[in-house]
N, C-alpha and C. Protein backbone atom coordinates (compact mmCIF):
# COMPACT_ATOMS: atom_id res chain seq x y z
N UNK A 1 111.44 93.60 98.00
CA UNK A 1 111.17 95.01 98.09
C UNK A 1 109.83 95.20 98.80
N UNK A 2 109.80 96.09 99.61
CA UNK A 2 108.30 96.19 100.53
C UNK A 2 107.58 97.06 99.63
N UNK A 3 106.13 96.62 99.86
CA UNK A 3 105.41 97.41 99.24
C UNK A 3 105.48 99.50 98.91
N UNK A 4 105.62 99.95 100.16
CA UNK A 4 105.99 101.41 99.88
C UNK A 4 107.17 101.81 99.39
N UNK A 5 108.64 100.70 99.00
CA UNK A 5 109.05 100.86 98.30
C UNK A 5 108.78 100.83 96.31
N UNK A 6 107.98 99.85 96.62
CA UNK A 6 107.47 99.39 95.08
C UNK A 6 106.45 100.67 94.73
N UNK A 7 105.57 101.12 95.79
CA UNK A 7 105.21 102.55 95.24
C UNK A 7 105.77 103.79 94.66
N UNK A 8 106.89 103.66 95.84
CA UNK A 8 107.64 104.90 94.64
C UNK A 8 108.26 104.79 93.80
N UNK A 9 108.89 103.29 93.64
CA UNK A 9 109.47 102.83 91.96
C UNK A 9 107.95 103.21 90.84
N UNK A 10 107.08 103.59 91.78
CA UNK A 10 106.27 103.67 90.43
C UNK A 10 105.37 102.32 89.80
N UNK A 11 105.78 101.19 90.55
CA UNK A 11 105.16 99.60 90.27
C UNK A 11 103.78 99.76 90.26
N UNK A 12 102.83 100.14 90.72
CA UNK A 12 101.67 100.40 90.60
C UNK A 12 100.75 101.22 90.02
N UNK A 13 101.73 102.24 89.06
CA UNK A 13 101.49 102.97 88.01
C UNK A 13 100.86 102.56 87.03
N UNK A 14 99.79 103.04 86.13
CA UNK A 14 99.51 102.46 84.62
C UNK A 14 100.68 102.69 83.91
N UNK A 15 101.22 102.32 82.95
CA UNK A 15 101.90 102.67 81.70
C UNK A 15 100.78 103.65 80.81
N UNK A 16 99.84 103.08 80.54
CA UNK A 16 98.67 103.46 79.64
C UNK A 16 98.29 104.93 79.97
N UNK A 17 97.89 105.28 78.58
CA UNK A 17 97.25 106.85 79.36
C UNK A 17 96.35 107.02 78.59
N UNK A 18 94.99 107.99 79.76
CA UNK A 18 93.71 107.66 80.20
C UNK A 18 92.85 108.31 78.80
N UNK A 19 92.16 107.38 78.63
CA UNK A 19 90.89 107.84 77.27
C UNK A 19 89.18 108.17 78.45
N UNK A 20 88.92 108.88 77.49
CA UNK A 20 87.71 109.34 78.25
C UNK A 20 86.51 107.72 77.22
N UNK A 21 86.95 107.11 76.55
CA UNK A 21 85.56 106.24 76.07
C UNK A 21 86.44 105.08 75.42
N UNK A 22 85.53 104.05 74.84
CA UNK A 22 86.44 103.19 74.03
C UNK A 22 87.41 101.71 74.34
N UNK A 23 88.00 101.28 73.25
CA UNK A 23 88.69 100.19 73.49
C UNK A 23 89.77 100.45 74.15
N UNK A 24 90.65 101.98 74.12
CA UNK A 24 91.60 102.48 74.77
C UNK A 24 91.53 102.47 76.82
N UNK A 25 90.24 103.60 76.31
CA UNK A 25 89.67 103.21 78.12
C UNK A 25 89.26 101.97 78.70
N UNK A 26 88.95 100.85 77.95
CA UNK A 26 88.96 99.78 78.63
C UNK A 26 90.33 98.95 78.84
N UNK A 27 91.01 99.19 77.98
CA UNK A 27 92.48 98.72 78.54
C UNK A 27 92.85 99.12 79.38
N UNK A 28 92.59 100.73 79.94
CA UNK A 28 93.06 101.13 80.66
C UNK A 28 92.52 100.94 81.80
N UNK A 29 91.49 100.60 81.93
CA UNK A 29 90.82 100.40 83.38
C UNK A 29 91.30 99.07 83.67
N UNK A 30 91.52 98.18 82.73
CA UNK A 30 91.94 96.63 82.83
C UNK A 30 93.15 96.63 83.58
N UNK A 31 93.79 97.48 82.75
CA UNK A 31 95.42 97.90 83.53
C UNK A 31 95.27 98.46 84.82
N UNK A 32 94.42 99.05 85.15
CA UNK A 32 94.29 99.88 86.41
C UNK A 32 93.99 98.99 87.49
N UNK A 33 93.07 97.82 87.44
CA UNK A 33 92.38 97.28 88.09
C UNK A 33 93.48 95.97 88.56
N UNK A 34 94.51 95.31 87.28
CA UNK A 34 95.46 94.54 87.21
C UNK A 34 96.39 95.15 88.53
N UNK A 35 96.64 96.52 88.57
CA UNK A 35 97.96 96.58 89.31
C UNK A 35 97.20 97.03 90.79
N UNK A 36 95.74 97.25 91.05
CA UNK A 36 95.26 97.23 92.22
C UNK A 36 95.39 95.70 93.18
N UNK A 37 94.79 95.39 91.84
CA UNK A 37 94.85 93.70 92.75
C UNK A 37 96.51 93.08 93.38
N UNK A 38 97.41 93.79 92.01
CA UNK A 38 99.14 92.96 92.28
C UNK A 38 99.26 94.04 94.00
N UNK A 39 98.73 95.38 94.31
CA UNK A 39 98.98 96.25 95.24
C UNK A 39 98.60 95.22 96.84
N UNK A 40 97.63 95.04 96.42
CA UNK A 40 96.38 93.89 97.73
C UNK A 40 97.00 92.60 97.59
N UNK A 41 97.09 92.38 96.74
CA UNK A 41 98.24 90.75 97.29
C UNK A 41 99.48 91.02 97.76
N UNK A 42 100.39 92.18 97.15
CA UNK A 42 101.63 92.62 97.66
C UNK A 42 101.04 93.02 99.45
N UNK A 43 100.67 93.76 99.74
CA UNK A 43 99.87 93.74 101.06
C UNK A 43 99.84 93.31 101.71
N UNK A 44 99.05 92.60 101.06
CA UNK A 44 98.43 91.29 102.09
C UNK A 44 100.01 90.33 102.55
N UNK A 45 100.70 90.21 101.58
CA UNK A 45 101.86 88.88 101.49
C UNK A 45 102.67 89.75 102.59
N UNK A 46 102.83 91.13 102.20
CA UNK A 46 104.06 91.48 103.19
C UNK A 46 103.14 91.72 104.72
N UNK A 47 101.97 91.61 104.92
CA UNK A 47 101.50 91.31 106.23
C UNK A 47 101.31 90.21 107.45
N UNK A 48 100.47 89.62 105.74
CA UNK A 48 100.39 88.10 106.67
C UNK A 48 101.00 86.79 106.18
N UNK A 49 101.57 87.05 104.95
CA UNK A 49 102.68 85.65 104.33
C UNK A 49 101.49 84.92 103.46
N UNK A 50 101.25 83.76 103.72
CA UNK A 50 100.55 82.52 103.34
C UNK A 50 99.52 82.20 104.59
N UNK A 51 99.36 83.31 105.59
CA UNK A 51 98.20 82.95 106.54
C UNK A 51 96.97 83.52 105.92
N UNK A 52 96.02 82.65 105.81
CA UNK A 52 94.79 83.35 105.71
C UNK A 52 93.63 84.00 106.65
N UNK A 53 93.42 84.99 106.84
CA UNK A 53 92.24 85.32 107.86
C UNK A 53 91.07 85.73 107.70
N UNK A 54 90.14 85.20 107.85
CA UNK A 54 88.41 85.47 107.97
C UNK A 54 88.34 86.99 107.41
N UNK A 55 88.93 88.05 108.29
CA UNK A 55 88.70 89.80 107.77
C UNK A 55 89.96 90.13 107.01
N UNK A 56 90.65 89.02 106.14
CA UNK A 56 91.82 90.12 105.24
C UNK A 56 91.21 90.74 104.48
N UNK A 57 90.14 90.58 103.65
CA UNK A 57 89.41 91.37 102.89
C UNK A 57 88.80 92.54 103.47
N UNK A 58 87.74 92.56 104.32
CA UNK A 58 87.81 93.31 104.97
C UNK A 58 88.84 94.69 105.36
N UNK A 59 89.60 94.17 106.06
CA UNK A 59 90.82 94.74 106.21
C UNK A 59 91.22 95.71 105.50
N UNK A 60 91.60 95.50 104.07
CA UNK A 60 92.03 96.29 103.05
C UNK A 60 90.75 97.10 102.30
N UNK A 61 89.65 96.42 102.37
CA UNK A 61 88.34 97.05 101.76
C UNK A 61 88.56 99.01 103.12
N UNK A 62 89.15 98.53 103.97
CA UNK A 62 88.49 99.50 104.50
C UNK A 62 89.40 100.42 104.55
N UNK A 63 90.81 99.93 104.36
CA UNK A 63 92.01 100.69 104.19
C UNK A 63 92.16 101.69 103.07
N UNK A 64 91.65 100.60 101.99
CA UNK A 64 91.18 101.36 100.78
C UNK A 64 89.99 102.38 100.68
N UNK A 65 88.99 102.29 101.50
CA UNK A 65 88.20 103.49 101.32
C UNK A 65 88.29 104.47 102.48
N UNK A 66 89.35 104.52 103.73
CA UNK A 66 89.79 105.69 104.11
C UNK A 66 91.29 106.16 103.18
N UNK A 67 91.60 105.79 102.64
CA UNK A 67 93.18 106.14 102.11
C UNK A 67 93.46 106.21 100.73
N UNK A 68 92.53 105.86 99.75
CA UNK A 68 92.91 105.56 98.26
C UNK A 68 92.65 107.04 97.66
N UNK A 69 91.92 107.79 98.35
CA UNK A 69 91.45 109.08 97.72
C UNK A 69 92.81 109.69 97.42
N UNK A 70 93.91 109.59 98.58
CA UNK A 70 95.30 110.03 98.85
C UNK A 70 96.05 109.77 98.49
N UNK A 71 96.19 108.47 98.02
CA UNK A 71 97.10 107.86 97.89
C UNK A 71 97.44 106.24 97.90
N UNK A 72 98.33 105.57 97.25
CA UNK A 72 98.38 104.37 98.09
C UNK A 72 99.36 103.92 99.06
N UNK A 73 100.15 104.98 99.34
CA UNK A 73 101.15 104.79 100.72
C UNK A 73 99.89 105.45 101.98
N UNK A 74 99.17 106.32 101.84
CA UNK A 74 97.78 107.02 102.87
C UNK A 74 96.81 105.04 102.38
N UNK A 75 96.82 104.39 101.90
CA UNK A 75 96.64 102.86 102.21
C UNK A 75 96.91 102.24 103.32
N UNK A 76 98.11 102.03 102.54
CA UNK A 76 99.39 101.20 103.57
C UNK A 76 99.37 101.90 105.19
N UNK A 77 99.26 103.09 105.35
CA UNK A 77 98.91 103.70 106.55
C UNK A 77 97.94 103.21 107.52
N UNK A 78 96.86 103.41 106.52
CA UNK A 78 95.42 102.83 107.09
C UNK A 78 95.31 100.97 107.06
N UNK A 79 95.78 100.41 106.37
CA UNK A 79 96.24 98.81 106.45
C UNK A 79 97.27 99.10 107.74
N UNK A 80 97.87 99.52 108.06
CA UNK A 80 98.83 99.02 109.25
C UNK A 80 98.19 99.44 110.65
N UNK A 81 97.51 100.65 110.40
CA UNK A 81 96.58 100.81 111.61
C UNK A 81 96.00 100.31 111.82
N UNK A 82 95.19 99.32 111.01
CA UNK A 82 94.02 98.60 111.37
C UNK A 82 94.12 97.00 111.25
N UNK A 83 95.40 96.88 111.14
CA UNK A 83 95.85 95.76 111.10
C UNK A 83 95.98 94.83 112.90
N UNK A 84 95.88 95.88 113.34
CA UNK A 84 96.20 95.74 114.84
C UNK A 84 95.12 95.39 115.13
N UNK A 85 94.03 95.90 114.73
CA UNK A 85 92.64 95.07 115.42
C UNK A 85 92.10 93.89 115.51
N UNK A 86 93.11 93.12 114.15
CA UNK A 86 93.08 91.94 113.97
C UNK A 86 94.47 90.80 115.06
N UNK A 87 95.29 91.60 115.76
CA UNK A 87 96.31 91.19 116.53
C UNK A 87 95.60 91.07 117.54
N UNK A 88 94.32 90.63 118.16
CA UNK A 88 93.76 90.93 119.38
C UNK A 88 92.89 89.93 119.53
């Protein structure tokens, strides 16, 4: 399943719901942070497989701070646009 499909199944969703303080809110950020990272390896894998490159981090660092405000398919947008700079 490609990643912007797995977004709208909802795969990157918390289950958890959000506490303003506490042992609750830290699960929940745990959870939050868990399905960011499964989002950036899903990413990354359906981009570049098992290749590694010097700016994949990069890459997504920057995808993520034009696009996460929006969304994470407005991500995947900004990861595929700028993915090209690295094709060169």
């Amino acid at each position: 399943m490609e990643v912007r499909d797995k977004i709208r199944a909802g795969e990157y969703e918390t289950k958890l719901h959000f506490f303003r303080s506490g042992e609750r809110r830290k699960a929940y950020d745990i959870d939050v942070r868990r399905l960011e990272e499964k989002f950036k390896a899903d990413l990354e894998e359906e981009w570049f497989g098992k290749i590694e490159h010097p700016k994949k981090n990069l890459l997504f660092e920057m995808a993520w701070e034009y696009g996460h405000a929006s969304g994470l398919e407005e991500v995947c947008t900004h990861y595929e646009s700028f993915i090209r700079l690295l094709e060169r």
